[in-house]
PDB file of N, CA and C in Angstrom:
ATOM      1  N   UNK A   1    -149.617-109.760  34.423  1.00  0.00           N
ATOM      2  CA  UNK A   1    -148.355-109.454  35.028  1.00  0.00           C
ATOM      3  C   UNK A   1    -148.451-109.727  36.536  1.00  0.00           C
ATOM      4  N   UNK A   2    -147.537-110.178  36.890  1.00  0.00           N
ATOM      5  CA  UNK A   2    -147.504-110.921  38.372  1.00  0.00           C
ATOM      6  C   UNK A   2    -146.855-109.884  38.860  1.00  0.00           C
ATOM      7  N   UNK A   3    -147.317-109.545  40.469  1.00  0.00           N
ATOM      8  CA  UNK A   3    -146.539-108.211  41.537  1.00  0.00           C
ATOM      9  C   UNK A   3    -145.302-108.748  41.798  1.00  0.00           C
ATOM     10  N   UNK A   4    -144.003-107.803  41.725  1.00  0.00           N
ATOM     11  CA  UNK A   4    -142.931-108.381  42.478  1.00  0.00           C
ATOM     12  C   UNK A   4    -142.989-109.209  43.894  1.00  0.00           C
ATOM     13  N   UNK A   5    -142.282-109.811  44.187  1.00  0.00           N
ATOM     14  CA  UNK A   5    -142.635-110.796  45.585  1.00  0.00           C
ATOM     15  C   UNK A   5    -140.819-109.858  45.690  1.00  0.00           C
ATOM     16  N   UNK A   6    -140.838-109.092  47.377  1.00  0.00           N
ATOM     17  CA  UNK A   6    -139.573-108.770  47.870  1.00  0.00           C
ATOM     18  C   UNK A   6    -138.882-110.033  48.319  1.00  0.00           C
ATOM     19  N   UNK A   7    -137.857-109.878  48.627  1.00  0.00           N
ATOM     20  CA  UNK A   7    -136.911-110.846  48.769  1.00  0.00           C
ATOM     21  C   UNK A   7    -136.007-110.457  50.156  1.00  0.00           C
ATOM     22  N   UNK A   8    -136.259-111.399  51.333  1.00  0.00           N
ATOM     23  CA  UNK A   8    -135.837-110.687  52.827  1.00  0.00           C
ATOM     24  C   UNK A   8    -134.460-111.700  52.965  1.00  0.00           C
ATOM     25  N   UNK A   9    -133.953-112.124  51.257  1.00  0.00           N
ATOM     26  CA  UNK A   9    -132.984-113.235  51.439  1.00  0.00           C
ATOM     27  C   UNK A   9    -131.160-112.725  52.194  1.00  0.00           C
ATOM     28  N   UNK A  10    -131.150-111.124  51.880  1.00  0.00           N
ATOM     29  CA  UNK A  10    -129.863-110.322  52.147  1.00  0.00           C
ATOM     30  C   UNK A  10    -130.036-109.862  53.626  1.00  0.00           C
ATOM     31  N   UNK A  11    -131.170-109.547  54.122  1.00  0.00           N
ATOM     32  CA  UNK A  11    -131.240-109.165  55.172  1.00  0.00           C
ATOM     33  C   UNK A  11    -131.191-109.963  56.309  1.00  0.00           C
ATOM     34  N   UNK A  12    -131.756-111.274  55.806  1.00  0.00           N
ATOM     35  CA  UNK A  12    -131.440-112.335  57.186  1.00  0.00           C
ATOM     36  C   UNK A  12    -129.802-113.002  57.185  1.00  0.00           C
ATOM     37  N   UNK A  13    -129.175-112.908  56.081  1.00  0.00           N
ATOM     38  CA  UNK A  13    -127.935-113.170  55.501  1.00  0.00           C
ATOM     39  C   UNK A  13    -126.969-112.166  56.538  1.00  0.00           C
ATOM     40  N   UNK A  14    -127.655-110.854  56.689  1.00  0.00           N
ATOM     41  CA  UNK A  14    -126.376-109.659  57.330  1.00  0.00           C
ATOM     42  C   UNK A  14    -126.932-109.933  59.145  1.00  0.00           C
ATOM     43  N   UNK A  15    -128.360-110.463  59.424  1.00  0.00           N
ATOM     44  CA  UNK A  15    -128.630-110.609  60.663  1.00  0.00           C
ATOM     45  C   UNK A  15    -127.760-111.756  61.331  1.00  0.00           C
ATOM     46  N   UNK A  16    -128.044-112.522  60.189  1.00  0.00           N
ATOM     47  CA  UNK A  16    -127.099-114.016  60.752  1.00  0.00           C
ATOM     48  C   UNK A  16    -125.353-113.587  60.743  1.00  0.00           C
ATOM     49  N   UNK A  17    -124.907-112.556  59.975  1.00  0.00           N
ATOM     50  CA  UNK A  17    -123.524-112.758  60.180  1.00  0.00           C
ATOM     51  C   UNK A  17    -123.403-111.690  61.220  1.00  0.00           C
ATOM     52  N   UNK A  18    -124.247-110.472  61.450  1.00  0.00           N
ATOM     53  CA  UNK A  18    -124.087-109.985  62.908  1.00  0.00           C
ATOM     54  C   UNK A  18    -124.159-110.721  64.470  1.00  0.00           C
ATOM     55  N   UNK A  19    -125.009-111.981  64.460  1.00  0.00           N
ATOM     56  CA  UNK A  19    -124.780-112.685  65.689  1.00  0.00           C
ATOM     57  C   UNK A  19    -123.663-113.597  65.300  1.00  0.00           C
ATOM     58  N   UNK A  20    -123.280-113.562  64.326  1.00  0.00           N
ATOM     59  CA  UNK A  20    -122.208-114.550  64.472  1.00  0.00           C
ATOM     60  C   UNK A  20    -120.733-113.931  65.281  1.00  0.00           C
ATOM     61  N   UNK A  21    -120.689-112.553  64.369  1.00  0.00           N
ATOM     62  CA  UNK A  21    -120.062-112.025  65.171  1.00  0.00           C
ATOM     63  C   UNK A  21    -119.929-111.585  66.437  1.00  0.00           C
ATOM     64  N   UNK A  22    -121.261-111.522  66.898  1.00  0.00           N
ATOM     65  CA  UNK A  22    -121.248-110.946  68.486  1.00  0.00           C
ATOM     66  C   UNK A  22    -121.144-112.147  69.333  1.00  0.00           C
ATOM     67  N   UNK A  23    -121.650-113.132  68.860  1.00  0.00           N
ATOM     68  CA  UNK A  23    -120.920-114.407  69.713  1.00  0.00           C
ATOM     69  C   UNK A  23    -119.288-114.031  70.107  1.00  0.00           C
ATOM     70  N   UNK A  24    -119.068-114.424  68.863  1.00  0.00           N
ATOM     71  CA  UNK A  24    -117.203-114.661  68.723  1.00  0.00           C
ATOM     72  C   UNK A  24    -116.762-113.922  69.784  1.00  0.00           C
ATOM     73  N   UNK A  25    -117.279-112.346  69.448  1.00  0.00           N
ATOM     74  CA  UNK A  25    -116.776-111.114  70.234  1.00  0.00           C
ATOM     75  C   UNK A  25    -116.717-111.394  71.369  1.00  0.00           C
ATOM     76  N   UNK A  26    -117.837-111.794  71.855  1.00  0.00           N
ATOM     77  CA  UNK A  26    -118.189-112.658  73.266  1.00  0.00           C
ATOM     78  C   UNK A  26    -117.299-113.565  73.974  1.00  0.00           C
ATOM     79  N   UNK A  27    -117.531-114.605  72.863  1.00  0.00           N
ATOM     80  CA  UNK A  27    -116.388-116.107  73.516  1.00  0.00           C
ATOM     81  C   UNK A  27    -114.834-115.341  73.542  1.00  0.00           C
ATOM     82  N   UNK A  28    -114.547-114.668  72.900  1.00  0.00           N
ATOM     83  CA  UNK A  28    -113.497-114.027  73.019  1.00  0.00           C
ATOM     84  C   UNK A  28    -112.898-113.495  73.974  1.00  0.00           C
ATOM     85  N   UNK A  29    -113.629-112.485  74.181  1.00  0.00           N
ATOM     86  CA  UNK A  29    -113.883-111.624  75.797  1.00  0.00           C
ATOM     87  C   UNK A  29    -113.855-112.109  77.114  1.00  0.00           C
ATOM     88  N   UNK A  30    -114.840-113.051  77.216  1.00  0.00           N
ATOM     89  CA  UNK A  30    -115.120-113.921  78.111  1.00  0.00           C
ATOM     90  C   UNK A  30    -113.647-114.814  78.461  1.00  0.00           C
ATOM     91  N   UNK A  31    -112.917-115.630  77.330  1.00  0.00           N
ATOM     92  CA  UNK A  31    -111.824-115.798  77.726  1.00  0.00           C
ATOM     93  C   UNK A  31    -110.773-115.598  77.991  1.00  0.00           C
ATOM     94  N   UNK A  32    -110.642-114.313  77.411  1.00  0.00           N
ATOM     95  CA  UNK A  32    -109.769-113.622  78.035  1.00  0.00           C
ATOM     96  C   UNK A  32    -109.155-112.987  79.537  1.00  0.00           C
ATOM     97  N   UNK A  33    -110.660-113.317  79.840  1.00  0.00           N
ATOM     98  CA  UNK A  33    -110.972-113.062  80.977  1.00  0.00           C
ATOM     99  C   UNK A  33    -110.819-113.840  82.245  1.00  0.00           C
ATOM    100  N   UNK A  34    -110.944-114.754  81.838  1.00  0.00           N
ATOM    101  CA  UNK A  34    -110.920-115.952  82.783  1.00  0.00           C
ATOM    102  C   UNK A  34    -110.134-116.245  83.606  1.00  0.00           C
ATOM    103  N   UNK A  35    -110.126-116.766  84.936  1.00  0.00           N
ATOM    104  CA  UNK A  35    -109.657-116.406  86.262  1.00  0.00           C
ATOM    105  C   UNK A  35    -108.679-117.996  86.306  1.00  0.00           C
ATOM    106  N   UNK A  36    -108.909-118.595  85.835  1.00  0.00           N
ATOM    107  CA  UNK A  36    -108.382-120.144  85.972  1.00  0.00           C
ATOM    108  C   UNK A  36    -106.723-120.164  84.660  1.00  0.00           C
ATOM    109  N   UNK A  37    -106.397-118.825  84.369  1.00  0.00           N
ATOM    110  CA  UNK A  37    -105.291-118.796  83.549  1.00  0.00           C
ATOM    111  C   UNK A  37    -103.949-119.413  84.637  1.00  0.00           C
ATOM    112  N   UNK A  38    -103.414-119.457  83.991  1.00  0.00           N
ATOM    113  CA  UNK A  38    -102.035-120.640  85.163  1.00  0.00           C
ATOM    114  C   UNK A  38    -101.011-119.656  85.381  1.00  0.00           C
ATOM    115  N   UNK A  39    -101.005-118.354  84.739  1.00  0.00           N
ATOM    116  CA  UNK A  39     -99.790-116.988  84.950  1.00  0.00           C
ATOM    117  C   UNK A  39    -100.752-116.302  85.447  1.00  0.00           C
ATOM    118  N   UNK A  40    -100.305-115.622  86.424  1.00  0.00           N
ATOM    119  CA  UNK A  40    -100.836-114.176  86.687  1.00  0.00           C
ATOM    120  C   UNK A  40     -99.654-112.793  87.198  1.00  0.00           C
ATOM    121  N   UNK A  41    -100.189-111.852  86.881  1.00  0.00           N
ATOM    122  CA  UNK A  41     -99.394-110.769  87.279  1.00  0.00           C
ATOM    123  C   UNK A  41     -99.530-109.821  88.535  1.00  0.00           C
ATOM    124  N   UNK A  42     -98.644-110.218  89.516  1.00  0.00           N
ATOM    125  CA  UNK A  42     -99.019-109.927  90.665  1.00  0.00           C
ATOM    126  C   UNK A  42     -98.543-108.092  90.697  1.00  0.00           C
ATOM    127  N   UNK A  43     -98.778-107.563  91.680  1.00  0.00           N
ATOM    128  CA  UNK A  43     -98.828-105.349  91.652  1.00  0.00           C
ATOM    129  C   UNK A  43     -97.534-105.316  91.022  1.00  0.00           C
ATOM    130  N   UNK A  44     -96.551-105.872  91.245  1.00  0.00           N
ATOM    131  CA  UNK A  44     -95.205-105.359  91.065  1.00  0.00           C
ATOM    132  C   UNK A  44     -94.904-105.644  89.251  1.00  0.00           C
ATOM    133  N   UNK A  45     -95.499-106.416  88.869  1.00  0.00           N
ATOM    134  CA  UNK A  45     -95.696-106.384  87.357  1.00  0.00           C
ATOM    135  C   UNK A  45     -95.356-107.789  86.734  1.00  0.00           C
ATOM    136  N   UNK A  46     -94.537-108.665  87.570  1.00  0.00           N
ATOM    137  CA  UNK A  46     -93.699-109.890  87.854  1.00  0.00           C
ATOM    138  C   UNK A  46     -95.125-110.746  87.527  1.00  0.00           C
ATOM    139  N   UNK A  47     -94.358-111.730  86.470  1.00  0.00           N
ATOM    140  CA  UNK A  47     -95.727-113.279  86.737  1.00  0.00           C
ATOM    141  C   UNK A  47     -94.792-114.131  87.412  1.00  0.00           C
ATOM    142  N   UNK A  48     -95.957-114.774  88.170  1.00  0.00           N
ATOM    143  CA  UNK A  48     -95.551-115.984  88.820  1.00  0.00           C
ATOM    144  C   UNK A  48     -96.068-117.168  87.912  1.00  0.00           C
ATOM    145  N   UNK A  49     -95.477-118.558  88.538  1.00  0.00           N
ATOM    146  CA  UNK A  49     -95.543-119.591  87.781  1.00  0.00           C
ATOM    147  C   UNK A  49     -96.128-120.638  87.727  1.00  0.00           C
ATOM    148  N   UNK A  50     -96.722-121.349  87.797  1.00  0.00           N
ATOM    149  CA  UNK A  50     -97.862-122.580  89.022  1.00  0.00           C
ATOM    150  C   UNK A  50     -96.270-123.524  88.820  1.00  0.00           C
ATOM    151  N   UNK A  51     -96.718-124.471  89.821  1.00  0.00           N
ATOM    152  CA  UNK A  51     -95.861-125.478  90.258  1.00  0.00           C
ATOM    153  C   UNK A  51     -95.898-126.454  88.896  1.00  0.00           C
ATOM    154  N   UNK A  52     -96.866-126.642  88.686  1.00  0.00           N
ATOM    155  CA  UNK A  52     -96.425-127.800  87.311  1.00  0.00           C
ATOM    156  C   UNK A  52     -96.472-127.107  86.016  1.00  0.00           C
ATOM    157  N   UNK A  53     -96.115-125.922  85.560  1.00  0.00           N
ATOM    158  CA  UNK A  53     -95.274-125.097  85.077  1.00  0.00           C
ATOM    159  C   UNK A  53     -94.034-124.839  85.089  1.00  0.00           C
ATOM    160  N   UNK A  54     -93.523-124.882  86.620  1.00  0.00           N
ATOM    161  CA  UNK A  54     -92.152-124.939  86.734  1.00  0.00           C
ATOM    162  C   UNK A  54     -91.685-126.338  86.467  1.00  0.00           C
ATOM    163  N   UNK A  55     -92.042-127.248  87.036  1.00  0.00           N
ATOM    164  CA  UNK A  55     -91.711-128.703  86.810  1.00  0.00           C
ATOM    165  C   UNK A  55     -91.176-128.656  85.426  1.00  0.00           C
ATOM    166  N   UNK A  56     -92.724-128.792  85.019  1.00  0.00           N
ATOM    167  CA  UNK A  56     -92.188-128.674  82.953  1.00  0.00           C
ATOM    168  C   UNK A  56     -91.455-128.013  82.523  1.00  0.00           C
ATOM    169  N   UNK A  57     -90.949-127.100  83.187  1.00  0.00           N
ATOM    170  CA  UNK A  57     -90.179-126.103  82.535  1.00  0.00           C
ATOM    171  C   UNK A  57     -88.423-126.710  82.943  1.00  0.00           C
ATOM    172  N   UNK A  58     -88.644-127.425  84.073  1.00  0.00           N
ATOM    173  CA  UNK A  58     -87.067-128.153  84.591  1.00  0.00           C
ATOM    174  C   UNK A  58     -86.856-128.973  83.733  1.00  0.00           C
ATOM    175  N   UNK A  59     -88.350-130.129  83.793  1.00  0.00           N
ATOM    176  CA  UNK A  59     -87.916-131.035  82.791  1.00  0.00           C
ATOM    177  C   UNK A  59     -87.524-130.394  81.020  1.00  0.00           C
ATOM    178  N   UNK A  60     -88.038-129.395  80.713  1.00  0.00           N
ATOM    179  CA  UNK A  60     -87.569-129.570  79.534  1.00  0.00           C
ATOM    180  C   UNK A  60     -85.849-128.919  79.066  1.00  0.00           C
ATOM    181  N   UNK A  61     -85.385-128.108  80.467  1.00  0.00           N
ATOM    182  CA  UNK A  61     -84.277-127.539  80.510  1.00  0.00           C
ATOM    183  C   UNK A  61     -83.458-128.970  81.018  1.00  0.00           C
ATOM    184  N   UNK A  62     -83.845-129.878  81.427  1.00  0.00           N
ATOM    185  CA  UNK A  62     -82.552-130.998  82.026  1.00  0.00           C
ATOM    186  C   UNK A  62     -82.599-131.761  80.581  1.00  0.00           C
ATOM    187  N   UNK A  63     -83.771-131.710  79.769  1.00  0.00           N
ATOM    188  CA  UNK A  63     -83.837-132.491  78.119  1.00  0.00           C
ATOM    189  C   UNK A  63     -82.779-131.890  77.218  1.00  0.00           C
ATOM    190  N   UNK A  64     -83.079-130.437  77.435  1.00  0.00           N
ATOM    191  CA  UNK A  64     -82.146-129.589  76.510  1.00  0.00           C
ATOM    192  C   UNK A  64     -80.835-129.609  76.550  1.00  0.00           C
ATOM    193  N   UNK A  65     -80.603-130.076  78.252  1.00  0.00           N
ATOM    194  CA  UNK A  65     -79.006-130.231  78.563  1.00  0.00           C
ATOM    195  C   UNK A  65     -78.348-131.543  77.744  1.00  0.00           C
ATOM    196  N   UNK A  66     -79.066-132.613  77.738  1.00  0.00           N
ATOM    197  CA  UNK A  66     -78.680-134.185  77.208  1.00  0.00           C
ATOM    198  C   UNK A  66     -79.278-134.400  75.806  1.00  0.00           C
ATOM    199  N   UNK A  67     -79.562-132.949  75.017  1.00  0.00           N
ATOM    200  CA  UNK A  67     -79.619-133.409  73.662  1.00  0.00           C
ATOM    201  C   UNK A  67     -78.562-132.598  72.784  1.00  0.00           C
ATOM    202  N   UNK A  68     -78.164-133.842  71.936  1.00  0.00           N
ATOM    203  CA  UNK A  68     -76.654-133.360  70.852  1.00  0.00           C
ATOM    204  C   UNK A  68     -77.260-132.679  69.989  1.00  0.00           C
ATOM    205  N   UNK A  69     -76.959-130.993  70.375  1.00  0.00           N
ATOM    206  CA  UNK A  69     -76.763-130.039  69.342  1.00  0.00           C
ATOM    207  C   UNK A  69     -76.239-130.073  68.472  1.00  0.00           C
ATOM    208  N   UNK A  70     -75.201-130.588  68.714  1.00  0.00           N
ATOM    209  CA  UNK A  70     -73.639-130.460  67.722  1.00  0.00           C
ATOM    210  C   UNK A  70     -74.015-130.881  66.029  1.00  0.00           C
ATOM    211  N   UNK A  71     -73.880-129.915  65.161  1.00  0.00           N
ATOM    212  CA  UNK A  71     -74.440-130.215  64.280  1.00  0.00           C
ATOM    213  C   UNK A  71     -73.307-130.409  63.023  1.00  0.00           C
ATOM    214  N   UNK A  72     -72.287-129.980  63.724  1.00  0.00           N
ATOM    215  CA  UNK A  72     -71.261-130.453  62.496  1.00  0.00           C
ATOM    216  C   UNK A  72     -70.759-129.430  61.809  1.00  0.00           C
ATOM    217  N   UNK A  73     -71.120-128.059  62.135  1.00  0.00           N
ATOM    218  CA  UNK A  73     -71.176-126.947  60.934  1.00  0.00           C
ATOM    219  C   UNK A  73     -70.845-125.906  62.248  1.00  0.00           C
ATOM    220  N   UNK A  74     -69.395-125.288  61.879  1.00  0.00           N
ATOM    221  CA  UNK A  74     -68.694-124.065  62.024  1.00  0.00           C
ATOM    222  C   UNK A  74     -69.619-122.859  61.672  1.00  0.00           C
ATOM    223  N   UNK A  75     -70.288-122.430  62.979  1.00  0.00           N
ATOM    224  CA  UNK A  75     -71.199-121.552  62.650  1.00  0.00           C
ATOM    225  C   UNK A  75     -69.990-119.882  62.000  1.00  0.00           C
ATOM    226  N   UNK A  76     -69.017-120.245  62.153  1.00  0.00           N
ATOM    227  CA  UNK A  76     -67.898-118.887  62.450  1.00  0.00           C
ATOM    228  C   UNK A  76     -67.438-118.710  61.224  1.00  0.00           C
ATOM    229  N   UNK A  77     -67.136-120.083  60.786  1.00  0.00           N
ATOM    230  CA  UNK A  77     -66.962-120.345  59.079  1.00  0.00           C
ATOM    231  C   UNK A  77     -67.500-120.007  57.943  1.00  0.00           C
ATOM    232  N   UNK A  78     -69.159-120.095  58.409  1.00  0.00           N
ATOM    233  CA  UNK A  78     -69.794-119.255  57.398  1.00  0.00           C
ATOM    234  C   UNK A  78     -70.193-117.975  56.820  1.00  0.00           C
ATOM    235  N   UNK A  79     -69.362-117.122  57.554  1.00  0.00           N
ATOM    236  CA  UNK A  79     -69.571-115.856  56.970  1.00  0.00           C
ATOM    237  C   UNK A  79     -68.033-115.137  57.090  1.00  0.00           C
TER     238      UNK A  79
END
């Protein structure tokens, strides 16, 4: 009769998915964090906007102005 041989196959299985997680937790954190975000919230509670934020934000409001909504359908009609 041969001695059982243990098996350390579950335990490196739960080690490996604990650093996996503490990475994540990490990269997570870390970016959240990060100082190079393009909004910030200045004391008064207000975000400000970066400049090519606002830009994009003109251009896509002068797009919205020169595209045909009009869809043909009496929204008033249907109910």
């Amino acid at each position: 009769m041969e001695p059982e041989k243990k098996s350390n196959g579950a335990l490196i299985g739960l080690i490996v998915i604990i650093i996996i997680l503490v990475v994540g937790g990490l990269y997570i954190w870390q970016s959240n964090m990060s100082p190079s975000q393009t909004t910030s919230e200045n004391i008064s509670g207000s975000t400000t906007i970066s400049k090519q934020d606002a830009e994009e934000l003109d251009r896509l409001e002068a797009d919205s102005r020169t595209t045909d909504s009009n869809t043909g359908v009496d929204a008033n009609a249907l109910y």
